[in-house]
N, C-alpha and C. Protein backbone atom coordinates (compact mmCIF):
# COMPACT_ATOMS: atom_id res chain seq x y z
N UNK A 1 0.83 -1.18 0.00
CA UNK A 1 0.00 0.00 0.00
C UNK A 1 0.88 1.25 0.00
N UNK A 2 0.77 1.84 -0.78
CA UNK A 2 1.50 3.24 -1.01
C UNK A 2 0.58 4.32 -0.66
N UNK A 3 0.89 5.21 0.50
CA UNK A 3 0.30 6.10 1.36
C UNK A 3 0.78 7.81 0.83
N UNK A 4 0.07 8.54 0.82
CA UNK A 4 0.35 10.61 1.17
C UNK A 4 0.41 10.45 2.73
N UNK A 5 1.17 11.15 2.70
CA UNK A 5 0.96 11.62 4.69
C UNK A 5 1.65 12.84 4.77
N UNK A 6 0.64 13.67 5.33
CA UNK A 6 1.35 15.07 5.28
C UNK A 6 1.45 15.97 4.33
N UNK A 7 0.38 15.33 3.11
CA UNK A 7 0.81 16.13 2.10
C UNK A 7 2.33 15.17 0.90
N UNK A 8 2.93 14.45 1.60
CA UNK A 8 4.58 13.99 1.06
C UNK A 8 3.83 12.51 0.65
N UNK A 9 4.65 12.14 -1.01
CA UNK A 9 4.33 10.96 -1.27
C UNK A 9 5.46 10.41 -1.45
N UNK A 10 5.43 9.03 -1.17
CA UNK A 10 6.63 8.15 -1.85
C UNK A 10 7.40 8.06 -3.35
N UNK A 11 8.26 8.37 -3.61
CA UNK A 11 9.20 8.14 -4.64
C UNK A 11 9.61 7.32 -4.92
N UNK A 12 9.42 6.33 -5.54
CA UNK A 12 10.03 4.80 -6.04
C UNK A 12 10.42 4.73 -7.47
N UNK A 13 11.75 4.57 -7.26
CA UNK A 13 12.58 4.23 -8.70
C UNK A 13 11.51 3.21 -9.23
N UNK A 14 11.77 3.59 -11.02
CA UNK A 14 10.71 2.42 -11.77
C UNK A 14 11.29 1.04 -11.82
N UNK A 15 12.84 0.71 -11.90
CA UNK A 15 13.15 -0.58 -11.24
C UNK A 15 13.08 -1.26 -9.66
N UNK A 16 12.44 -0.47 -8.43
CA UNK A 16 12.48 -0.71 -7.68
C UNK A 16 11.42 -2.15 -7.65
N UNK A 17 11.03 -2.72 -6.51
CA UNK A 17 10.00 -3.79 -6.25
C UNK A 17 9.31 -3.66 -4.96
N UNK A 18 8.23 -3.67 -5.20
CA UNK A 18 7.46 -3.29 -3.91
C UNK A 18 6.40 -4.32 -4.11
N UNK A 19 6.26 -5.14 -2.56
CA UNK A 19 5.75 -6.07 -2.83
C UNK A 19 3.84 -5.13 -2.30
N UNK A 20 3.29 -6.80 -2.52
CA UNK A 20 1.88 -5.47 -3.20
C UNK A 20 1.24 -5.53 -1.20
N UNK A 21 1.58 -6.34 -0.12
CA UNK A 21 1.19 -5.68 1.12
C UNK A 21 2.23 -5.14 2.14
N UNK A 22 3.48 -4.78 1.16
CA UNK A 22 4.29 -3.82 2.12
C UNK A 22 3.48 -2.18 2.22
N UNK A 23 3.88 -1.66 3.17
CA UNK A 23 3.33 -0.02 3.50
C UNK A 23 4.06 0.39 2.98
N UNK A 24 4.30 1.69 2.29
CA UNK A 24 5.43 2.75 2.01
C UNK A 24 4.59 4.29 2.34
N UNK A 25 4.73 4.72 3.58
CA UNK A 25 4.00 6.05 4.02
C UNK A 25 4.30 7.34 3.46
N UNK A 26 4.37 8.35 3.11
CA UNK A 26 5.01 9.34 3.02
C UNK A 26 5.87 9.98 2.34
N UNK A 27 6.74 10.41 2.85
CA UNK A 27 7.75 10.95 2.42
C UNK A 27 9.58 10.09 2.59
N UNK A 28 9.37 9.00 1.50
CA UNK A 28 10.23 7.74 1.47
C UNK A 28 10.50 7.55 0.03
N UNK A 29 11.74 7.47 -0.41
CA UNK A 29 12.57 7.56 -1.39
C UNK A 29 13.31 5.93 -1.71
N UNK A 30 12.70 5.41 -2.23
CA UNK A 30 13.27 3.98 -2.90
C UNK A 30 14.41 3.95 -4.26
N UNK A 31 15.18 3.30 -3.87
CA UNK A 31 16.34 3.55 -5.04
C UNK A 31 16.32 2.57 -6.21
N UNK A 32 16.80 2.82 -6.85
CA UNK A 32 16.87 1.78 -7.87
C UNK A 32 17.18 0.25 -7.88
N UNK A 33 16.16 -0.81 -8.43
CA UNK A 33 16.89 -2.31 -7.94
C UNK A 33 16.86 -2.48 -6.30
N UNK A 34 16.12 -1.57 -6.19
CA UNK A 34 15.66 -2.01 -4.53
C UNK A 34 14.35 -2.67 -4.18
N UNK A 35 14.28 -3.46 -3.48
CA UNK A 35 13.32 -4.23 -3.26
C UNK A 35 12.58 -4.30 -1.90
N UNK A 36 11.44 -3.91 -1.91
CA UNK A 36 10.68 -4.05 -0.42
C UNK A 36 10.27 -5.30 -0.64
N UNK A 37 10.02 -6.20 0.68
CA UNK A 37 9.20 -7.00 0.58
C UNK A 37 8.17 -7.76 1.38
N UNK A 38 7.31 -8.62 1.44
CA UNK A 38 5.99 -9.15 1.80
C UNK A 38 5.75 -8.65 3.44
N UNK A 39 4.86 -7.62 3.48
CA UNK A 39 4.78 -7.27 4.76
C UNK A 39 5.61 -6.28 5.88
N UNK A 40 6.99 -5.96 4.55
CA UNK A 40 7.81 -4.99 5.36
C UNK A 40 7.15 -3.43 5.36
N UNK A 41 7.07 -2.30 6.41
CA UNK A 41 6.52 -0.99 6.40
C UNK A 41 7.37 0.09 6.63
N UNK A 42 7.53 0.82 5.91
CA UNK A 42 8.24 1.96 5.88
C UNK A 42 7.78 3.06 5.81
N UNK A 43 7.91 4.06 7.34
CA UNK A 43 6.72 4.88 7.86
C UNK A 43 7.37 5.98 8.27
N UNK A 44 7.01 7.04 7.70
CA UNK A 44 8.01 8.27 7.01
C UNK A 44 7.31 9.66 7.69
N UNK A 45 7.18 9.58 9.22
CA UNK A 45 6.04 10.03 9.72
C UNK A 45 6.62 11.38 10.00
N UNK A 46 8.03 11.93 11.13
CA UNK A 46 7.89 13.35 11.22
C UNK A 46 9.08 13.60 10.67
N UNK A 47 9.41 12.39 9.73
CA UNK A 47 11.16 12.79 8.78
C UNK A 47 11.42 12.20 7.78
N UNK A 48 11.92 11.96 7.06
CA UNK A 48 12.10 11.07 5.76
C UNK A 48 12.68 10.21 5.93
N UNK A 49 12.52 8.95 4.69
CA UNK A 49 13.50 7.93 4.74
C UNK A 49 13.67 7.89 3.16
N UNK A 50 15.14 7.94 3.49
CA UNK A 50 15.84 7.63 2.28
C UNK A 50 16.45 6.19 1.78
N UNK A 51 16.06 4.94 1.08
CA UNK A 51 16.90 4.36 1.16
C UNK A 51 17.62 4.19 -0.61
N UNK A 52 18.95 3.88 -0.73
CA UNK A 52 19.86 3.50 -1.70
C UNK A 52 19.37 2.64 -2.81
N UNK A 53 20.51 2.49 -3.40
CA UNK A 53 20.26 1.34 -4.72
C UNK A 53 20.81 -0.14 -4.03
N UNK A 54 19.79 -1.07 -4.93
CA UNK A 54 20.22 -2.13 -4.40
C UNK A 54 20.33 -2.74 -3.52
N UNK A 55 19.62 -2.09 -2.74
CA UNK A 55 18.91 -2.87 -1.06
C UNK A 55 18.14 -3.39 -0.99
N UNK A 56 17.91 -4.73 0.16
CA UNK A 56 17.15 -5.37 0.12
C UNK A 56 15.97 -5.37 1.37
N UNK A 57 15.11 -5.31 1.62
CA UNK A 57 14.40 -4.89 2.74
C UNK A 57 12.91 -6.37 2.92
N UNK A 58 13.69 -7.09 3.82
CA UNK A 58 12.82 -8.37 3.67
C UNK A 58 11.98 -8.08 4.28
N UNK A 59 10.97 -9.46 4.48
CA UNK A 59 9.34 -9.72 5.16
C UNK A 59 9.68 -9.00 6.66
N UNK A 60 8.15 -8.18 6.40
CA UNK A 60 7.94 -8.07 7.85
C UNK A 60 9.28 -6.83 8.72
N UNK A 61 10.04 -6.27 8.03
CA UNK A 61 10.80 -5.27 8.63
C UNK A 61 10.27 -4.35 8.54
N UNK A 62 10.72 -3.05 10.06
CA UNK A 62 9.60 -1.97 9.81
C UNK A 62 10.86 -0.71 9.71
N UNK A 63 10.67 0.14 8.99
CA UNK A 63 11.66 1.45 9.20
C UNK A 63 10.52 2.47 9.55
N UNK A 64 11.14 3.64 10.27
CA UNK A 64 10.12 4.31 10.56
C UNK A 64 11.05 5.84 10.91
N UNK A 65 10.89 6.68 9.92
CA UNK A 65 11.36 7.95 10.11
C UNK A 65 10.51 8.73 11.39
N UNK A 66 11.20 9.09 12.65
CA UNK A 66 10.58 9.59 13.63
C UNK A 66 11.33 10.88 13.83
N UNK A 67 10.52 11.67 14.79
CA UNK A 67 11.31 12.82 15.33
C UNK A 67 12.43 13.16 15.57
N UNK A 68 13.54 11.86 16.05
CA UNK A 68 14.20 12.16 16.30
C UNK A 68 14.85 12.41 15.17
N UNK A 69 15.16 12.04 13.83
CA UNK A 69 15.61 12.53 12.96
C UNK A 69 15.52 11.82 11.49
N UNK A 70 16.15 11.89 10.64
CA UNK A 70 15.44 10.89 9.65
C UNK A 70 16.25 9.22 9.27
N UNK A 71 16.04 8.81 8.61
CA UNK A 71 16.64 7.47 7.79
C UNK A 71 16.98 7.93 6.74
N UNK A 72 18.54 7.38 7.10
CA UNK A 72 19.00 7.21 5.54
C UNK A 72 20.35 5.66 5.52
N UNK A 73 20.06 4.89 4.25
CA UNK A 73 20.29 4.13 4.28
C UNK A 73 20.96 4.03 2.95
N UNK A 74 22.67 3.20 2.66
CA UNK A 74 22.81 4.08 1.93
C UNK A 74 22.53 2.37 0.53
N UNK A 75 23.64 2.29 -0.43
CA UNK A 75 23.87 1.65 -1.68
C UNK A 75 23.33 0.05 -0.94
N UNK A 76 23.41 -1.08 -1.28
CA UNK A 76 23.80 -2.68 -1.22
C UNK A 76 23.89 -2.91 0.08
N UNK A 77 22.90 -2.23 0.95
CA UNK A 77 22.53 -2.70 2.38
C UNK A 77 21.34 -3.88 2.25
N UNK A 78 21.33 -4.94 3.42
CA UNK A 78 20.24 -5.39 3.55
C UNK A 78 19.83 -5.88 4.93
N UNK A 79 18.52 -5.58 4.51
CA UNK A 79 17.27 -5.23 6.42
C UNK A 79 16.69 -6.30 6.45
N UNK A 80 16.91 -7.19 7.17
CA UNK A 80 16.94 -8.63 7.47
C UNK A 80 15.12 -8.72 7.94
N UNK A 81 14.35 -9.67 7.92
CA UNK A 81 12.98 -10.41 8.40
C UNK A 81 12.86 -9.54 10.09
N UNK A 82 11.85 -9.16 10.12
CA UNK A 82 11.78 -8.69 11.44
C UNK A 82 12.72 -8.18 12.07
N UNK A 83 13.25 -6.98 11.46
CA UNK A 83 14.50 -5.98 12.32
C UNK A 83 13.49 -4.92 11.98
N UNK A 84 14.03 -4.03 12.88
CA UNK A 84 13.55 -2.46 13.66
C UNK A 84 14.61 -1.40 13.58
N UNK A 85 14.36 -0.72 12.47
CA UNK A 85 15.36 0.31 12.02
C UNK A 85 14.22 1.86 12.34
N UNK A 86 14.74 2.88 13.28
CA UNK A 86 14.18 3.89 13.37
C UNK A 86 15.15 5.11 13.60
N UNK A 87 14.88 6.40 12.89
CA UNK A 87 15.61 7.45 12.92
C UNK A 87 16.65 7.19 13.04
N UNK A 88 17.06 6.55 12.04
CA UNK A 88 19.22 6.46 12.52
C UNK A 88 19.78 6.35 10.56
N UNK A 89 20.78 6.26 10.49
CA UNK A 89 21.85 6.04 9.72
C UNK A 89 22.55 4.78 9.05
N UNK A 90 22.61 4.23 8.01
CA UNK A 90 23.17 3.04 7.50
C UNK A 90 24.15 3.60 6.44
N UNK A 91 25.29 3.45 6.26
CA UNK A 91 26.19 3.64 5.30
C UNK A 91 26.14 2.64 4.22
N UNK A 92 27.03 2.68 2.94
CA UNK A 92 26.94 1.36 1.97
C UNK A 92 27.33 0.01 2.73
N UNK A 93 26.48 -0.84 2.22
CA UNK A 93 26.73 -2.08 2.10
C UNK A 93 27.09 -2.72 3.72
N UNK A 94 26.07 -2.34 4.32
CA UNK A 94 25.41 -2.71 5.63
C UNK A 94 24.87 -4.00 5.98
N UNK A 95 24.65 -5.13 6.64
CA UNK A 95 23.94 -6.21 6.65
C UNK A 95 23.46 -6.04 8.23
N UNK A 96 22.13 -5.81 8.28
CA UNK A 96 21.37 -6.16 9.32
C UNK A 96 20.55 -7.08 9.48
N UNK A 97 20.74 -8.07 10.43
CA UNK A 97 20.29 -9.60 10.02
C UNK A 97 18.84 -9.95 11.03
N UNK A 98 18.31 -11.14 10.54
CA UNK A 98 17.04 -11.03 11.39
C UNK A 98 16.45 -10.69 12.55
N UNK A 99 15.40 -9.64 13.13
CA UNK A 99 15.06 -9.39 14.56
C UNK A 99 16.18 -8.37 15.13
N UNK A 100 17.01 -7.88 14.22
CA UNK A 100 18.17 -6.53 14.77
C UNK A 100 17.22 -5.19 14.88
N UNK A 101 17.93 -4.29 16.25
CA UNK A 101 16.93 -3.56 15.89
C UNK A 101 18.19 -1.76 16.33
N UNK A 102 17.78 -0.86 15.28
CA UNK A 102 18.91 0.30 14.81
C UNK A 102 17.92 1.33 15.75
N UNK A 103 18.40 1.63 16.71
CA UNK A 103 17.67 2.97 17.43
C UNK A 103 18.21 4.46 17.00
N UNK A 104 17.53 5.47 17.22
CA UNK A 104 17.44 7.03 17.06
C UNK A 104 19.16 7.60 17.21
N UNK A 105 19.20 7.99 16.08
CA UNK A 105 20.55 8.98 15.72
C UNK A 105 21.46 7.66 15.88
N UNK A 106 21.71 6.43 15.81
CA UNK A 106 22.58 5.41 15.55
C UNK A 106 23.00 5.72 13.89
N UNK A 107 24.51 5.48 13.92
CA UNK A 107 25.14 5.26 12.58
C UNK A 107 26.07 4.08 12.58
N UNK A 108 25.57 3.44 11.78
CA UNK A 108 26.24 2.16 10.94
C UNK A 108 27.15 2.26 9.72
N UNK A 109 28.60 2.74 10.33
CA UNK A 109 29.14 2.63 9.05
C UNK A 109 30.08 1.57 8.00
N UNK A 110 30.41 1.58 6.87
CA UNK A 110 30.11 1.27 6.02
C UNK A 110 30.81 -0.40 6.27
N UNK A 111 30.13 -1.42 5.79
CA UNK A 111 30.96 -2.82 5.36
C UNK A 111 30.23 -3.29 7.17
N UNK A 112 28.99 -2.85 7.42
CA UNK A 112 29.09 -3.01 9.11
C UNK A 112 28.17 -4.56 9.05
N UNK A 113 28.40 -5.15 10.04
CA UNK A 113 27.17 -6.43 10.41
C UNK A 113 27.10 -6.58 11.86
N UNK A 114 25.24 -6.30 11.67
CA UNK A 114 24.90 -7.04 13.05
C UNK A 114 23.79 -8.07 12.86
N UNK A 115 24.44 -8.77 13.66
CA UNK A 115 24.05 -10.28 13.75
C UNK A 115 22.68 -10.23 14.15
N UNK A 116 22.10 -11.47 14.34
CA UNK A 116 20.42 -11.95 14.74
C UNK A 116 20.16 -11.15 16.46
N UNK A 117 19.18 -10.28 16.22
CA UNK A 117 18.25 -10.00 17.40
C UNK A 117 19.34 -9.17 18.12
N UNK A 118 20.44 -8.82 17.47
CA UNK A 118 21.43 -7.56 17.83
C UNK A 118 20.39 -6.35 18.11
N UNK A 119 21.07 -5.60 19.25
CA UNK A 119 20.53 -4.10 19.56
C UNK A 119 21.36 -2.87 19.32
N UNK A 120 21.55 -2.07 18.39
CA UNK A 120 22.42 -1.21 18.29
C UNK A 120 21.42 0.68 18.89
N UNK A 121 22.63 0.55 20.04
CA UNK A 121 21.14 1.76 20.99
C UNK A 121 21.33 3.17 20.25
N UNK A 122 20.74 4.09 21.07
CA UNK A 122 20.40 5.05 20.37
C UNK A 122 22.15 5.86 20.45
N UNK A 123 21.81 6.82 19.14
CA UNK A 123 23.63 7.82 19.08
C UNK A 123 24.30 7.13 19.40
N UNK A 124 24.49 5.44 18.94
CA UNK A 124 25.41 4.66 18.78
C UNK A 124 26.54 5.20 17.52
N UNK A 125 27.81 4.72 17.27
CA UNK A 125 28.55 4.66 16.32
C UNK A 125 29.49 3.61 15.98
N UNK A 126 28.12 3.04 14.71
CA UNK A 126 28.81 1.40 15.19
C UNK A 126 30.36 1.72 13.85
N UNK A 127 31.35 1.00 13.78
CA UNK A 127 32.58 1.39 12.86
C UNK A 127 32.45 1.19 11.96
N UNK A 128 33.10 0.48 10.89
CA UNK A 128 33.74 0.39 9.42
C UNK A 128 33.47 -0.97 9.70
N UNK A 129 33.12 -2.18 9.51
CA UNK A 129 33.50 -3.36 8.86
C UNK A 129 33.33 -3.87 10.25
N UNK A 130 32.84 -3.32 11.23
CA UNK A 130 32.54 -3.85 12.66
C UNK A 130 31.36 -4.79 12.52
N UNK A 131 31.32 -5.95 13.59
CA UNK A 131 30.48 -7.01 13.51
C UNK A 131 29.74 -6.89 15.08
N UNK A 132 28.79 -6.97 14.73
CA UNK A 132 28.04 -7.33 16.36
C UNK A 132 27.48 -9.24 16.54
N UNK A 133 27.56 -9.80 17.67
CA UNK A 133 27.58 -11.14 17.79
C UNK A 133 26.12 -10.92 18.02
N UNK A 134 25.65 -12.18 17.59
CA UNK A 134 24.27 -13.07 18.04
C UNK A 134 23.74 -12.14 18.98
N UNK A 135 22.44 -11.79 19.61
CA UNK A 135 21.80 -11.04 20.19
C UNK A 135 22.98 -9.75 21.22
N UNK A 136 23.93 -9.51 20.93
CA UNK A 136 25.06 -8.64 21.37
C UNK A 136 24.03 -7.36 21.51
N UNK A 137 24.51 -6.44 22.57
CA UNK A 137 24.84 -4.59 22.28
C UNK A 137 25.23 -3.85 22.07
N UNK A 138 24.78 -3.46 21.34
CA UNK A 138 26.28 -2.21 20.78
C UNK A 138 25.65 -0.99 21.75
N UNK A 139 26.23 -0.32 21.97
CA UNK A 139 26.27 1.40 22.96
C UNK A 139 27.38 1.75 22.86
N UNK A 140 27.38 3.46 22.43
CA UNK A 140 27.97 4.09 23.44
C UNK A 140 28.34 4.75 21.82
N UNK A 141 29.45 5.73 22.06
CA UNK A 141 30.61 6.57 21.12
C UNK A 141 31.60 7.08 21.82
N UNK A 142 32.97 6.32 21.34
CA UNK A 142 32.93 5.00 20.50
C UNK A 142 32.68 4.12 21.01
N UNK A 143 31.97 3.28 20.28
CA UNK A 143 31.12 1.80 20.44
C UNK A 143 31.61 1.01 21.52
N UNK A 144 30.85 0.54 22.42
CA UNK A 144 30.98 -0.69 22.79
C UNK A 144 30.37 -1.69 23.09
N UNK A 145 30.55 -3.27 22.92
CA UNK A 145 29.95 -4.28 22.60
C UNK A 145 29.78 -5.19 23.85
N UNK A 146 28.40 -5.70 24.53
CA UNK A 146 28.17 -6.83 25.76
C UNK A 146 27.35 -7.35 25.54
N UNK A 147 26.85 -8.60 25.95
CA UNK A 147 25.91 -9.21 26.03
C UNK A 147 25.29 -8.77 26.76
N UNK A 148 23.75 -9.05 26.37
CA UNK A 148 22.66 -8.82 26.92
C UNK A 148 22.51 -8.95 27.69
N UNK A 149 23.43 -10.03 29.11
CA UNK A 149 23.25 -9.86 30.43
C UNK A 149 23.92 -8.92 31.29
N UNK A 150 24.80 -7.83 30.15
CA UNK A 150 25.22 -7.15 31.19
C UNK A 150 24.97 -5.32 31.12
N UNK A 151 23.24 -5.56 31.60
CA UNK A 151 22.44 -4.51 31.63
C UNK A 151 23.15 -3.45 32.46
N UNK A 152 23.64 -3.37 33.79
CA UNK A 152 24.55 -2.69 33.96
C UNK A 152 25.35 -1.60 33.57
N UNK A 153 26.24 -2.09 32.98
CA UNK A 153 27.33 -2.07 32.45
C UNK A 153 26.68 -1.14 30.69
N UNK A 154 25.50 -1.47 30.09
CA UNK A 154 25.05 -0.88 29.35
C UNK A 154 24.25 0.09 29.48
N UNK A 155 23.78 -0.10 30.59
CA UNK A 155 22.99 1.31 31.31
C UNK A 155 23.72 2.38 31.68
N UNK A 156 24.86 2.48 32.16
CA UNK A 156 26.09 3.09 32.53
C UNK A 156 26.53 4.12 31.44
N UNK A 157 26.59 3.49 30.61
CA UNK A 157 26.68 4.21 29.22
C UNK A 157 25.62 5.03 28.42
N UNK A 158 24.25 4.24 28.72
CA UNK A 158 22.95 4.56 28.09
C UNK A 158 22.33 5.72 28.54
N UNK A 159 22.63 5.84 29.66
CA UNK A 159 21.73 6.77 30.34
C UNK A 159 21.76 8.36 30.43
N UNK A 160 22.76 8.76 29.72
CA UNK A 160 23.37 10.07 29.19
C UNK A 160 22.52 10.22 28.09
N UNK A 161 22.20 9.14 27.43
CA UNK A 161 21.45 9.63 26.12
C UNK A 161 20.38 10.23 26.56
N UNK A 162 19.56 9.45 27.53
CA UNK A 162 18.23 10.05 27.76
C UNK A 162 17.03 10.37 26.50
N UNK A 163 16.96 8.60 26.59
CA UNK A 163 15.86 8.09 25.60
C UNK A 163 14.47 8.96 25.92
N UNK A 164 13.95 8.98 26.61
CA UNK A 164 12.65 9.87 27.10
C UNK A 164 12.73 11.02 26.76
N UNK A 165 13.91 11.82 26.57
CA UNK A 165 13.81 13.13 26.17
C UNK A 165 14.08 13.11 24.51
N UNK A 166 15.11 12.34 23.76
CA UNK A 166 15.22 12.17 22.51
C UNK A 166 13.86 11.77 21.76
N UNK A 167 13.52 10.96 22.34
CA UNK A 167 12.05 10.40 21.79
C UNK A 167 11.04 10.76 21.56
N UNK A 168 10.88 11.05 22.89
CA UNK A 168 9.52 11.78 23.44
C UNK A 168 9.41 13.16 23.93
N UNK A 169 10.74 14.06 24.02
CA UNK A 169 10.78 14.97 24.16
C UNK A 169 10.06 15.21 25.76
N UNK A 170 10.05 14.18 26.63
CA UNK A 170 9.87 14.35 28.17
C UNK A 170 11.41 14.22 28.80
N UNK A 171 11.62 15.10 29.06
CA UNK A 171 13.12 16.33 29.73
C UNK A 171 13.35 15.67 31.40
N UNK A 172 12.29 15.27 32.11
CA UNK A 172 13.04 14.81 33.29
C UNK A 172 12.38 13.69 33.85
N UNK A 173 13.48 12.86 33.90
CA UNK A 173 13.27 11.64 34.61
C UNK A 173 11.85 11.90 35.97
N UNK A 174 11.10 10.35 35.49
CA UNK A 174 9.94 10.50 36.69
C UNK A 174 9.89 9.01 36.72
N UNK A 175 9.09 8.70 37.60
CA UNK A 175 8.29 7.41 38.06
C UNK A 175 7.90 6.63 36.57
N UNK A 176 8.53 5.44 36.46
CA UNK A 176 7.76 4.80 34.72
C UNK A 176 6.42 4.93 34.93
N UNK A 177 5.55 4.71 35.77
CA UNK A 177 4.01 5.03 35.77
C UNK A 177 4.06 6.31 34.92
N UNK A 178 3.95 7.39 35.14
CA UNK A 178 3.83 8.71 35.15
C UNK A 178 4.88 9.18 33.83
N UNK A 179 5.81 8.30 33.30
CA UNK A 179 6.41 8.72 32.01
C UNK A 179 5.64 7.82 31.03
N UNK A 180 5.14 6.68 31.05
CA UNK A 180 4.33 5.84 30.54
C UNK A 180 3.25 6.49 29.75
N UNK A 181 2.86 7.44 30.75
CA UNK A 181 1.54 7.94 30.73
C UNK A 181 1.52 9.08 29.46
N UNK A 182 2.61 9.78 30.23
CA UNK A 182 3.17 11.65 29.02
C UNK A 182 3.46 10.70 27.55
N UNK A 183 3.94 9.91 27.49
CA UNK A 183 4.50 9.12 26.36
C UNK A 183 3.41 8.80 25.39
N UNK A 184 2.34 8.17 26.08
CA UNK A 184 1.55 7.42 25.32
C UNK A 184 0.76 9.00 25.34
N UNK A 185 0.41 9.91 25.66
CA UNK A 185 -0.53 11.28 25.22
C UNK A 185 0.19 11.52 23.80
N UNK A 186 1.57 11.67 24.45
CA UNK A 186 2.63 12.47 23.18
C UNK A 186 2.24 11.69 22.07
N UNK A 187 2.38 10.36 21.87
CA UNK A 187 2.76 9.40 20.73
C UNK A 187 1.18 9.32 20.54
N UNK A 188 0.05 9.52 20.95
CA UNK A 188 -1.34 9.23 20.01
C UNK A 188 -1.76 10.37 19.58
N UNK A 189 -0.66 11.90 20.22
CA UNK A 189 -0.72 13.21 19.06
C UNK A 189 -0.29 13.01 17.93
N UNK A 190 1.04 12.32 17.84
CA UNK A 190 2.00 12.30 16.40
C UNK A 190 1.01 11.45 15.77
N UNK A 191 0.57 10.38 16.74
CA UNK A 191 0.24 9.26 15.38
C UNK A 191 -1.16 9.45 14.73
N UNK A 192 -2.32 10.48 15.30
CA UNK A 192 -3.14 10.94 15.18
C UNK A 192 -3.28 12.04 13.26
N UNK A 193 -1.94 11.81 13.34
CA UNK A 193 -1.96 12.70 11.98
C UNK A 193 -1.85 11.43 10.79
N UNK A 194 -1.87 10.18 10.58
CA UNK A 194 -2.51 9.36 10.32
C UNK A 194 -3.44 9.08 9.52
N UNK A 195 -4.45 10.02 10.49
CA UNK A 195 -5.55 9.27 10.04
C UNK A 195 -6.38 10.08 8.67
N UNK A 196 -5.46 11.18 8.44
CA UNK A 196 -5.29 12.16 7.28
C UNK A 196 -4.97 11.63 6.19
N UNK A 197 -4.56 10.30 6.30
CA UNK A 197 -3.30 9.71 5.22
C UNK A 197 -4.59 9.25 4.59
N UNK A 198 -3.69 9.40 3.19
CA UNK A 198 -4.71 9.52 1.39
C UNK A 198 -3.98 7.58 0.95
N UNK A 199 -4.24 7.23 0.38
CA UNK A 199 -4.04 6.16 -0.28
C UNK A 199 -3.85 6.19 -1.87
N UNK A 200 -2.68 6.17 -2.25
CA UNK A 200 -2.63 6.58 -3.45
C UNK A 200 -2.95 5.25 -4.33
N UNK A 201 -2.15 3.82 -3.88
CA UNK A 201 -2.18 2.86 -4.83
C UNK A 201 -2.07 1.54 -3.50
């Protein structure tokens, strides 16, 4: 389904492939010899997404241009079955592999791989030809890599970012009840513009 939102429509090279129940929302730029496919959504809501030539964007992956800034993704990357790419950065020839998921202002640069159900957090900077292991974390600038049991040790690092304020634009730490709450008001304003969206094809 190819969506207007905002007024902004999708751009798709005439060699591109778009399978016929992927989403493409907005204001999203498909490159040449690029291929969406069965069920993947690409949702171009308060920023653009750009992606390259020759990428591959399998079943069921969602990109989603958010506030925090936009997507861009660059040449012979490919977005693996159920990964979660939002507001961040991919350089050429990227491999993000199944259930990975790219958080807000993260950059992936070029020749990079992360492995299955990898987390690369937000204003990450993952390197050149850097690999992330099997469900691994990447955090921090410059990068660094732990397993998932050592929340700690990744929180330590994480918590400068201050996801609640990048995101959601809520500025001071409170009770999760009570940020839960501002979050979900904030996020059914943005997503409320929606329901505006035209259906082109």
């Amino acid at each position: 389904m190819i969506l207007e939102h905002l007024g902004k429509r999708p751009t798709i090279h005439e060699s591109a492939y778009v399978a016929p129940n992927a989403t493409i929302c907005g204001d999203v730029t498909i490159g040449a010899n690029t291929r969406i496919m069965f069920g993947a959504q690409l949702i171009a809501e308060s920023n653009p997404i750009v992606i390259g030539d020759n990428c591959i964007v399998l079943e069921n992956a969602v990109i989603r241009g958010a506030q925090a800034s936009n997507v861009s993704i660059g040449d012979n990357c490919l977005i693996g079955p159920n990964s979660h790419l939002v507001s961040c950065m991919l350089e050429n020839n990227v491999f993000i592999a199944t259930g990975a998921s790219i958080f807000h202002r993260a950059l992936i640069k070029e020749g990079a791989e992360v492995q299955i159900n990898g987390v690369v957090h937000l204003k990450t900077v993952f390197p050149k030809n850097g690999v992330l292991p099997i469900g691994w974390v990447a955090v921090g600038d410059p990068m660094q890599k732990f397993p998932s049991s050592e929340h700690d040790k990744i929180w330590a690092i994480q918590k400068e970012a201050n996801f609640p304020n990048l995101v959601y634009g809520i500025k001071e730490r409170e009770e999760l009840s009570s940020v839960n709450k501002k979050l979900c008001i904030i996020m059914s304003e943005r997503l409320l513009s929606h329901k505006e969206d035209e259906i082109i094809e």
